[in-house]
C-alpha atoms as a PDB file:
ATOM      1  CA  UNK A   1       0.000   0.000   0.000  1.00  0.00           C
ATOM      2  CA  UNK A   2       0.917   3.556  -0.995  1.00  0.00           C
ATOM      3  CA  UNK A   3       2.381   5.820   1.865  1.00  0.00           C
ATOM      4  CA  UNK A   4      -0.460   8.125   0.832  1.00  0.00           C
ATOM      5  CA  UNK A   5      -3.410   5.443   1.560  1.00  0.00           C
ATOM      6  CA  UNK A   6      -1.859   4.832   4.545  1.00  0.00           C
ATOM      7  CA  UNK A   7      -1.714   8.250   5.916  1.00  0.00           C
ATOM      8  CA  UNK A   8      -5.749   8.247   4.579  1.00  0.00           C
ATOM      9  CA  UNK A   9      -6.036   5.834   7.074  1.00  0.00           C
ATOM     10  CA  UNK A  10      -5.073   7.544   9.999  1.00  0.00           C
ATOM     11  CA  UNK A  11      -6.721  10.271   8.784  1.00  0.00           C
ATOM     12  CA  UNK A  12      -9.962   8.516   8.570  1.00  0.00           C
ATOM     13  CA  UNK A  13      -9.317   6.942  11.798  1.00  0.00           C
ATOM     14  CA  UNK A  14      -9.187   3.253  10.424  1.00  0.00           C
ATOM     15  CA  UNK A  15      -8.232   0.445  12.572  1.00  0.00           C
ATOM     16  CA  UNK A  16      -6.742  -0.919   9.131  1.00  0.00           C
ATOM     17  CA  UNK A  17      -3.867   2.088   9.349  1.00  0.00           C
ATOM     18  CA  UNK A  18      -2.071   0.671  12.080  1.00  0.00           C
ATOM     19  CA  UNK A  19      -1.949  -3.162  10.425  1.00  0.00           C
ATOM     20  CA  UNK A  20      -1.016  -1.868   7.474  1.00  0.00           C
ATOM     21  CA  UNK A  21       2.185   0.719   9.018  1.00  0.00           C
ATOM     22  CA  UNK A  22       3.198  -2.507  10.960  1.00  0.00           C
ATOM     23  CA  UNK A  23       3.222  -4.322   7.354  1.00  0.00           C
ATOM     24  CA  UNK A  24       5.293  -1.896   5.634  1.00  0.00           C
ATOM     25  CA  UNK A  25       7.476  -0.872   8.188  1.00  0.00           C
ATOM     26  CA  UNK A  26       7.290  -2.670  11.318  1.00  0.00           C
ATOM     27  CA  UNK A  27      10.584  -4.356  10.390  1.00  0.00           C
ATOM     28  CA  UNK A  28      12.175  -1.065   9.525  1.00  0.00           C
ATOM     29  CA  UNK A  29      11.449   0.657  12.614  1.00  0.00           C
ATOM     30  CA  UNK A  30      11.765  -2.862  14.753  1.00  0.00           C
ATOM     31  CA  UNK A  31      15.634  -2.551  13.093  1.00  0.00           C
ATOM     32  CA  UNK A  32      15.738   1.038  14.151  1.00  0.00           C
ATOM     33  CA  UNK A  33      15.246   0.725  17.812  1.00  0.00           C
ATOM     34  CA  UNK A  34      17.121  -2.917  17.950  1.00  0.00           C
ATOM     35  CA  UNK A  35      19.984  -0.775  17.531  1.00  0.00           C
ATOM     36  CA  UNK A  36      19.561   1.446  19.695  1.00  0.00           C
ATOM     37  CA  UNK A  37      18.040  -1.015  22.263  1.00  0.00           C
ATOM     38  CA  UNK A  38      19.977  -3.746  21.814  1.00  0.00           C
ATOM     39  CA  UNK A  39      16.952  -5.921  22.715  1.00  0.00           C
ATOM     40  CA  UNK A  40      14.047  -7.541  20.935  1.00  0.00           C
ATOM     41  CA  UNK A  41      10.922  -7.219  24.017  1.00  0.00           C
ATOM     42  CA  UNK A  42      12.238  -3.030  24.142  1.00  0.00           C
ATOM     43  CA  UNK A  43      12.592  -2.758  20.259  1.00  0.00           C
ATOM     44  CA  UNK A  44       9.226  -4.348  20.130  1.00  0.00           C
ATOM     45  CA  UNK A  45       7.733  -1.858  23.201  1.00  0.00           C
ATOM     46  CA  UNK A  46       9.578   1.210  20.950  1.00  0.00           C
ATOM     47  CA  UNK A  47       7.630  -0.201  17.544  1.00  0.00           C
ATOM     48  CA  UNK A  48       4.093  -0.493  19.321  1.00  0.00           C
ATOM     49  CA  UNK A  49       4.459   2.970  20.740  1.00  0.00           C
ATOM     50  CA  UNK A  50       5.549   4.002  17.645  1.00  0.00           C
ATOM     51  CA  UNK A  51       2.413   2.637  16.019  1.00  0.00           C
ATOM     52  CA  UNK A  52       0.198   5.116  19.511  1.00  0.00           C
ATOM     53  CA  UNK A  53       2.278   8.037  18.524  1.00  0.00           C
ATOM     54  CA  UNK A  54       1.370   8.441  15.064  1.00  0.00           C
ATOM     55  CA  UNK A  55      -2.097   7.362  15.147  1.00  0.00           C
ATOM     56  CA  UNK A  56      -1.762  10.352  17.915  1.00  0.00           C
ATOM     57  CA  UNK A  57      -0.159  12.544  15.927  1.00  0.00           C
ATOM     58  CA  UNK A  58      -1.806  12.252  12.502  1.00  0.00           C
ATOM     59  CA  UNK A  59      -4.718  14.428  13.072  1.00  0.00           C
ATOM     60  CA  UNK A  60      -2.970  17.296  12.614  1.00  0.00           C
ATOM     61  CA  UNK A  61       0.449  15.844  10.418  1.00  0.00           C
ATOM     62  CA  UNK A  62       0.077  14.554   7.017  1.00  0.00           C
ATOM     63  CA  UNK A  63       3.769  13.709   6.875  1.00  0.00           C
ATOM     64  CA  UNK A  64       5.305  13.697   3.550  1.00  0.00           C
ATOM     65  CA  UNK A  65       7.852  11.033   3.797  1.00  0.00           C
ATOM     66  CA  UNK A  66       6.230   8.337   6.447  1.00  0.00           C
ATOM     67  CA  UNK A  67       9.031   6.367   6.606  1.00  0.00           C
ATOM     68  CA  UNK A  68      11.134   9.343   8.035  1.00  0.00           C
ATOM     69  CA  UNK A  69       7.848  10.276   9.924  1.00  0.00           C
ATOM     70  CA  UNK A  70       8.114   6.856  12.161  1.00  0.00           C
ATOM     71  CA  UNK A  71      11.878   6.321  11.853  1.00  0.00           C
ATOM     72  CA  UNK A  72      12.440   9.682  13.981  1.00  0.00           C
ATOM     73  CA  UNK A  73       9.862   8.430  16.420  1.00  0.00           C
ATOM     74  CA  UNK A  74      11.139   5.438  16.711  1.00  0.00           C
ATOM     75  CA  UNK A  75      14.587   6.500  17.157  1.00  0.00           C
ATOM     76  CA  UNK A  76      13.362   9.105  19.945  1.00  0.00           C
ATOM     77  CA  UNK A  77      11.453   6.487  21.405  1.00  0.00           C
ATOM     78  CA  UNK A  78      14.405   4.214  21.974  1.00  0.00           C
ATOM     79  CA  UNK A  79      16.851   6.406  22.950  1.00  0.00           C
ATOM     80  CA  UNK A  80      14.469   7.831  25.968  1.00  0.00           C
ATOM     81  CA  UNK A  81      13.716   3.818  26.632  1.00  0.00           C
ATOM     82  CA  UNK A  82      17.771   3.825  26.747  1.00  0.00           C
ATOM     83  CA  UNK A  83      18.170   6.535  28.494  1.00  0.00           C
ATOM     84  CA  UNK A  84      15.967   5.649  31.351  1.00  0.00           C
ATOM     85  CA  UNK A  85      17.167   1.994  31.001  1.00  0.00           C
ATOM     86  CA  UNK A  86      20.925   2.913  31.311  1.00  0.00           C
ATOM     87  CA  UNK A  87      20.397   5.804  34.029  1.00  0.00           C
ATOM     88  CA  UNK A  88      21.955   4.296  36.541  1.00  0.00           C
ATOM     89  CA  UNK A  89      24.519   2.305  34.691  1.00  0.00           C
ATOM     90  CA  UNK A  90      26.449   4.667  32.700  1.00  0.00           C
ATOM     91  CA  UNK A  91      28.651   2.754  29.428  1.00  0.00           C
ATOM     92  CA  UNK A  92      28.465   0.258  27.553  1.00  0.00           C
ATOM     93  CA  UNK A  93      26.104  -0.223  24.454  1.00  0.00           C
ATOM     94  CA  UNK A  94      26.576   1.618  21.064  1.00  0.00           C
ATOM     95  CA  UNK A  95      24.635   4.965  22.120  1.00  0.00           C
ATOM     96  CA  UNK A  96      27.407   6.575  24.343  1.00  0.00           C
ATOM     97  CA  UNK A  97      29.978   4.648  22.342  1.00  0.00           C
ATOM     98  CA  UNK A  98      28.406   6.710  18.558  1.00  0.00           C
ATOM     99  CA  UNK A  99      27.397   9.504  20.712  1.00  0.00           C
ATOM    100  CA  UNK A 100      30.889  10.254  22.026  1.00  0.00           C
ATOM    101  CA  UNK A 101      32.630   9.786  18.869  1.00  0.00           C
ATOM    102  CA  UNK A 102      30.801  12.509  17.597  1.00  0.00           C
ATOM    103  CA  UNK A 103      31.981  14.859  21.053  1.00  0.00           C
ATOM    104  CA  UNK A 104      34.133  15.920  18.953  1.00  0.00           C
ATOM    105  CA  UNK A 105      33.014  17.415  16.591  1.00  0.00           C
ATOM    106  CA  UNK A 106      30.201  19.087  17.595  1.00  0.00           C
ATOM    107  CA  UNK A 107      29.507  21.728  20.869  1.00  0.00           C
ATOM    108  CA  UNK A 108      28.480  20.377  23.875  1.00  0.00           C
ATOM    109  CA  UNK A 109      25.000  20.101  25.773  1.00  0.00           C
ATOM    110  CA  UNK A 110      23.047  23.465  24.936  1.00  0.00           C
ATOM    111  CA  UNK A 111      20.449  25.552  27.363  1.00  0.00           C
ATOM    112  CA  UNK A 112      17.253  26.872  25.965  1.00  0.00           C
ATOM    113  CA  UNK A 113      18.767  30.130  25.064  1.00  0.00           C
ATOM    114  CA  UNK A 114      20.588  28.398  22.525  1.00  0.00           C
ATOM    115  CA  UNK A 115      18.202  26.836  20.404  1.00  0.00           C
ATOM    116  CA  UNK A 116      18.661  29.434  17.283  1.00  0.00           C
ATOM    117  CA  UNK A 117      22.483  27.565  17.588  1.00  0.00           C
ATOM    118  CA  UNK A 118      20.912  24.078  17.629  1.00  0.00           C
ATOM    119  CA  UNK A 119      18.890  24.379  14.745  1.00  0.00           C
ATOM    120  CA  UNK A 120      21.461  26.088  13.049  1.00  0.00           C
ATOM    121  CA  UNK A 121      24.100  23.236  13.720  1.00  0.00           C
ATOM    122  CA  UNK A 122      21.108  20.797  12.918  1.00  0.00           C
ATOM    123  CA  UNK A 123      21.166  22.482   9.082  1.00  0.00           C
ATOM    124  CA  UNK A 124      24.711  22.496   8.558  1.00  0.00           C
ATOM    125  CA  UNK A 125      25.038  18.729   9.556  1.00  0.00           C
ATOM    126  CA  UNK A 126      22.373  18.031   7.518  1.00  0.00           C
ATOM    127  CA  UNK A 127      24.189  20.516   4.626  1.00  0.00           C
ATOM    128  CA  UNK A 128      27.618  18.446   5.450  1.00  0.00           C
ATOM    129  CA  UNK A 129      25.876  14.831   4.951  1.00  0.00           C
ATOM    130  CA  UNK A 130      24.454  15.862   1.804  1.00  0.00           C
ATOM    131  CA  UNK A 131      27.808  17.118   0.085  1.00  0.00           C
ATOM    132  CA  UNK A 132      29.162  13.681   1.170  1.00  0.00           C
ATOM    133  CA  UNK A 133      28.948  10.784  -1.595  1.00  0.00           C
ATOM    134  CA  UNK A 134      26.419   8.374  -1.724  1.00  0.00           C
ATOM    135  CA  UNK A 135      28.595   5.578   0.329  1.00  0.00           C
ATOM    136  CA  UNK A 136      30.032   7.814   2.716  1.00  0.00           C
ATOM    137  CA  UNK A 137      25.996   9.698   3.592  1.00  0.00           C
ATOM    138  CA  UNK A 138      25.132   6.002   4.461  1.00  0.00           C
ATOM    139  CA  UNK A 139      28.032   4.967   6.418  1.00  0.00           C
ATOM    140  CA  UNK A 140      27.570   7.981   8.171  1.00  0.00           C
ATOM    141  CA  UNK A 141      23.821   8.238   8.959  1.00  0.00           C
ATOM    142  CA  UNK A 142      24.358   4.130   9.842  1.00  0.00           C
ATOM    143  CA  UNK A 143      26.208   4.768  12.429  1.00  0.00           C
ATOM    144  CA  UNK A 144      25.287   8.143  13.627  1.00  0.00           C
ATOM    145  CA  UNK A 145      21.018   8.228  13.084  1.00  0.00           C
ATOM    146  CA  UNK A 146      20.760   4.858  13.274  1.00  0.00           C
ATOM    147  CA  UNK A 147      23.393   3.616  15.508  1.00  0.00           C
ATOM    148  CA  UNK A 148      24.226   0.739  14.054  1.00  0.00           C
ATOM    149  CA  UNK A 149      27.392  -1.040  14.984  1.00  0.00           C
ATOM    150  CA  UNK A 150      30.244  -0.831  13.083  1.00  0.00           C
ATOM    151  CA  UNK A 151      30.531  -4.888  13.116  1.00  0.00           C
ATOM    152  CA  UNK A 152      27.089  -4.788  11.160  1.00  0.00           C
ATOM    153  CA  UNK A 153      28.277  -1.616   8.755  1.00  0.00           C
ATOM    154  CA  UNK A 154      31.193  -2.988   8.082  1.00  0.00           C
ATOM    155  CA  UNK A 155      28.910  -6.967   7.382  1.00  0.00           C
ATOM    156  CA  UNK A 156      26.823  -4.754   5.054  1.00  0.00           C
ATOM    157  CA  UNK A 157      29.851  -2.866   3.223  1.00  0.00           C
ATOM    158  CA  UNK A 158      31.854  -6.096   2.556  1.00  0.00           C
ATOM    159  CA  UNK A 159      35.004  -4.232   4.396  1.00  0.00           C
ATOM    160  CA  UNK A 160      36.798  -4.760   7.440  1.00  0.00           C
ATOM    161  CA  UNK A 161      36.031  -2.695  11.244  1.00  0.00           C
ATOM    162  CA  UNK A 162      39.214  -1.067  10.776  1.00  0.00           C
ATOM    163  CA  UNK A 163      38.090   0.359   7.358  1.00  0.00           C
ATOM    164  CA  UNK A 164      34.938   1.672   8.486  1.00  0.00           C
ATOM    165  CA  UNK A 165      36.452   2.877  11.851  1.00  0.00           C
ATOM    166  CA  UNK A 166      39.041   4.697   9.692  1.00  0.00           C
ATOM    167  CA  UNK A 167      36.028   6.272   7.305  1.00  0.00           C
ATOM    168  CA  UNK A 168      34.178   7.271   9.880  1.00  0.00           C
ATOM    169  CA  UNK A 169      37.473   8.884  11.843  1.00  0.00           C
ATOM    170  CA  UNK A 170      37.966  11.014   8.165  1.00  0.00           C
ATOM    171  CA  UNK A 171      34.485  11.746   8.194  1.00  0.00           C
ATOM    172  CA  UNK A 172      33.968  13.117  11.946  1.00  0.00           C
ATOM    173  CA  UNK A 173      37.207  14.904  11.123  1.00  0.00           C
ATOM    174  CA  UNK A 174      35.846  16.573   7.744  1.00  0.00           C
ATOM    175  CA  UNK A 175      32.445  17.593   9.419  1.00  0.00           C
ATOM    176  CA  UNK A 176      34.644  19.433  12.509  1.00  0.00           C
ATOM    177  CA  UNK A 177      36.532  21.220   9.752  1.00  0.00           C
ATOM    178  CA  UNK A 178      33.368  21.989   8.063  1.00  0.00           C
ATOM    179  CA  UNK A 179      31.271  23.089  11.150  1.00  0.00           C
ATOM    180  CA  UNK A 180      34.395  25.180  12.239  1.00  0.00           C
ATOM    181  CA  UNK A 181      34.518  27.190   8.620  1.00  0.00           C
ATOM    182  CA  UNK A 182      30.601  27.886   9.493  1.00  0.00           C
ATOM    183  CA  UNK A 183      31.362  28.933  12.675  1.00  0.00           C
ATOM    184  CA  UNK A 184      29.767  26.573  14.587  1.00  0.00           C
ATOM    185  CA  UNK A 185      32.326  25.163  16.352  1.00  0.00           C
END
């Protein structure tokens, strides 16, 4: 079924919508917050209130690209599961691990005053990963949107850890440069 009909569906309230997002995309967004998760009974918790949150939200979103539309609430979904998961136990786990890698790159924690900076940051990231080449945008959002681990990127590439460690090492390193000649940095 077309993304279109499906976002009909919520729209018309139909019990159908929610089968049918879970048939198209249940494994997507299952894969989404595995990785983030690291376990199938929370990745399956994360999809399900995936499923809530944009029957919730659909009254007043008609969302353009649904895949991106339940990937990002996925995503946020398992990283707060994560979060409150892991509170206690700091390390471990391929958040921190992804998260930290990137530390460097980009400024630290920022207070509501600072939001104009976030989004701005936001842009030129999203500016930087679309200048990159095809192989390089997907290594990068991989690891750093979806969090997969480099084990599995490098599985999918056909390459070795080291390689895609090293790739990823250039790329953090180009997007500092390149957030430091926008001034962001």
């Amino acid at each position: 079924m077309e993304d279109s009909a499906i976002v009909n569906l919520y729209w018309q309230r139909s019990d159908q919508a929610i089968s049918e997002t879970d048939r198209k995309y249940g494994r997507y967004c299952h894969r989404i917050a595995y990785n983030i998760c690291a376990s199938n009974e929370d990745a399956e918790e994360c999809v399900n209130d995936t499923w809530l949150r944009a029957w919730n939200a659909m009254p007043t979103q008609r969302p353009s690209a649904l895949s991106g539309f339940l990937g990002a609430i996925t995503r946020n979904l398992a990283l707060d599961r994560c979060r409150a998961k892991h509170s206690l136990k700091r390390g471990g786990g391929e958040i921190p691990l992804a998260l930290d890698e990137l530390g460097g790159c980009v400024p630290g924690p920022s207070d509501p005053e600072r939001e104009i900076e976030a989004k701005e940051l936001a842009q030129a990231i999203d500016h930087f990963v679309d200048s990159l080449p095809e192989a390089d945008q997907i290594l990068f959002i991989s690891r750093y949107w979806f969090l997969a681990p480099v084990a599995e990127i490098a599985a999918k590439r056909g390459c070795t850890q080291g390689k895609v460690k090293v790739t990823l090492f250039r790329l953090r390193e180009k997007l500092k440069l390149y957030l430091q000649e926008e001034n962001l940095c």
